[in-house]
C-alpha atoms as a PDB file:
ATOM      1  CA  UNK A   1      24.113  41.907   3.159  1.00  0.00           C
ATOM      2  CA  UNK A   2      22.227  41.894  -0.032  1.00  0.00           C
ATOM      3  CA  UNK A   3      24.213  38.900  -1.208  1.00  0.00           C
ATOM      4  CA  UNK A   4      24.313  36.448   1.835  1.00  0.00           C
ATOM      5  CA  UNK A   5      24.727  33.033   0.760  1.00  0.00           C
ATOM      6  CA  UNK A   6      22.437  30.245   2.073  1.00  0.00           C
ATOM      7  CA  UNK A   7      23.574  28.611   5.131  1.00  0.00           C
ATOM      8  CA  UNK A   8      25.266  25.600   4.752  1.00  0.00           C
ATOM      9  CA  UNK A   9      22.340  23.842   7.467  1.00  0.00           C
ATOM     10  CA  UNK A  10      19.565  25.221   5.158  1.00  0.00           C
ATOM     11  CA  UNK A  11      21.500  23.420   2.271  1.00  0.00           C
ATOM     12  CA  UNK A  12      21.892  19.980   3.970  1.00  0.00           C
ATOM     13  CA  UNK A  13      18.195  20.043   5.204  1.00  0.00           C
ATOM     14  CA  UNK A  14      16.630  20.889   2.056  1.00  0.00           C
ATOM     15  CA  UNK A  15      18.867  17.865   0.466  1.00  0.00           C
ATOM     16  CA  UNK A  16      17.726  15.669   3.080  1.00  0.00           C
ATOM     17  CA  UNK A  17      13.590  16.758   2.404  1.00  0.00           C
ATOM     18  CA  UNK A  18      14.598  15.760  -1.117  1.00  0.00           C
ATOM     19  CA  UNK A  19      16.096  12.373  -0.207  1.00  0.00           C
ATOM     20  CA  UNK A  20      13.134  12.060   2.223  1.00  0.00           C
ATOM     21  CA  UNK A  21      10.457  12.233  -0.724  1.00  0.00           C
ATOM     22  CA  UNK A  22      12.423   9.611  -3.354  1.00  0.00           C
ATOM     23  CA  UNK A  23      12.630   7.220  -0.244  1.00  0.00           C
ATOM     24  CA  UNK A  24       9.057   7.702   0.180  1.00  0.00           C
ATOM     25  CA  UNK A  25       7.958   7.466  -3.661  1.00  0.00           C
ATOM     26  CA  UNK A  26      10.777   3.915  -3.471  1.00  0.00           C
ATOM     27  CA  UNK A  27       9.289   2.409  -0.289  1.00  0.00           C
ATOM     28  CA  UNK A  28       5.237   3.329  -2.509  1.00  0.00           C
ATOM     29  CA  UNK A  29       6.669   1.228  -5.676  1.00  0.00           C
ATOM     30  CA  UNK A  30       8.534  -1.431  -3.616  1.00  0.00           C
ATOM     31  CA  UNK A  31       5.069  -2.036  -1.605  1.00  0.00           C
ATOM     32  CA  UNK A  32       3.342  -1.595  -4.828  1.00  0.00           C
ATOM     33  CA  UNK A  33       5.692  -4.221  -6.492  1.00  0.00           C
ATOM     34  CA  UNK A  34       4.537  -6.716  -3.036  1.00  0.00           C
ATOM     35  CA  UNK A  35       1.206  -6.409  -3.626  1.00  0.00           C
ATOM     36  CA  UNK A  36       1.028  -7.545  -7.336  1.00  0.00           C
ATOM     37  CA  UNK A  37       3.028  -9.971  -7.119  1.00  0.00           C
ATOM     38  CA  UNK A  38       1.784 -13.531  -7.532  1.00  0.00           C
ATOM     39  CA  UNK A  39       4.640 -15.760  -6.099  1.00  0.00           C
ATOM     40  CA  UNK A  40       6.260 -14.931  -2.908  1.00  0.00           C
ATOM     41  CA  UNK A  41       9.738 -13.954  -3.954  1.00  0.00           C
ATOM     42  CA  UNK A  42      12.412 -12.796  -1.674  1.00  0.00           C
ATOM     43  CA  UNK A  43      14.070 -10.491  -4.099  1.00  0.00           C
ATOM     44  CA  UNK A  44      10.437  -8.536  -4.191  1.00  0.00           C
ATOM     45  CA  UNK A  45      10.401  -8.643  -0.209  1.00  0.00           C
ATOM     46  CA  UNK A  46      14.311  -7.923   0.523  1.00  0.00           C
ATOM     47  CA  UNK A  47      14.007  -4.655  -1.868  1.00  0.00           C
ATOM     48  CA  UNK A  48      10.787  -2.864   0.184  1.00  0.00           C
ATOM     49  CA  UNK A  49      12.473  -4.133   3.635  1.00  0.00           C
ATOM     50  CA  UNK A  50      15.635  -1.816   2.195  1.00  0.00           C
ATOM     51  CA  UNK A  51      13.476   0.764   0.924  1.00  0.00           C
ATOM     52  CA  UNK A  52      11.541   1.033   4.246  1.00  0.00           C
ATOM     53  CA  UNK A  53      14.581   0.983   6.412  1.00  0.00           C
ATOM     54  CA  UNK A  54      15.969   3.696   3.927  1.00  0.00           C
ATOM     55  CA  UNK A  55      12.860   5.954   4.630  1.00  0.00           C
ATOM     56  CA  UNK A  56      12.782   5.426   8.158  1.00  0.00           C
ATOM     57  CA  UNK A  57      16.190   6.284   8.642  1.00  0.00           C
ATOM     58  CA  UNK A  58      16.163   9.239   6.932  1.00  0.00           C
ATOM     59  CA  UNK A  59      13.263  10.273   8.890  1.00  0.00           C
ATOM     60  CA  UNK A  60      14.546   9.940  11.925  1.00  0.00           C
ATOM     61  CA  UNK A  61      17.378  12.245  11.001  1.00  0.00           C
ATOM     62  CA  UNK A  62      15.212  14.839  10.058  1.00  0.00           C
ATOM     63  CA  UNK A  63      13.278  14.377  13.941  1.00  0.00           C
ATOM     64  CA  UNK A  64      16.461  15.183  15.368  1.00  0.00           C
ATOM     65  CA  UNK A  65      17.765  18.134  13.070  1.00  0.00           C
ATOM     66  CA  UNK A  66      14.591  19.398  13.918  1.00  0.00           C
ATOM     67  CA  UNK A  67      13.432  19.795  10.056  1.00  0.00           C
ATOM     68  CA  UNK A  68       9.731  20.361   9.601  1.00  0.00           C
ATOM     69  CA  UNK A  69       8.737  18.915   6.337  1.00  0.00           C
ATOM     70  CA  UNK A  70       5.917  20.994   4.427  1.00  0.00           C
ATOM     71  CA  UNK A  71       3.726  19.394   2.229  1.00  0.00           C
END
């Protein structure tokens, strides 16, 4: 008992919180990137649309594991 290994759920969850906060801090840049930028350029655009689909998927997995993410 003194030597239980994790669970294999509490493994995969805290992975997921992880991927959660580099989506977050890529989808911050990407908008970031937007904002400064002088010329409308689809590159620029097409990388936060990715970045913000990334984020939002991966928080919508979380909702339905049922992972509470702590600040």
């Amino acid at each position: 008992m003194l030597f239980r290994k994790p669970k294999l759920k509490q493994i995969y969850d805290e992975k997921l919180i992880e991927l959660i906060q580099r989506a977050q801090e890529e989808l911050q840049q990407a908008k970031t990137m937007e904002e400064l930028s002088d010329d409308y350029d689809l590159s620029v655009t097409a990388r936060r649309q990715i970045a913000e689909s990334t984020y939002f998927y991966l928080f919508k997995e979380a909702r339905i594991r049922k992972i509470l993410i702590r600040p």
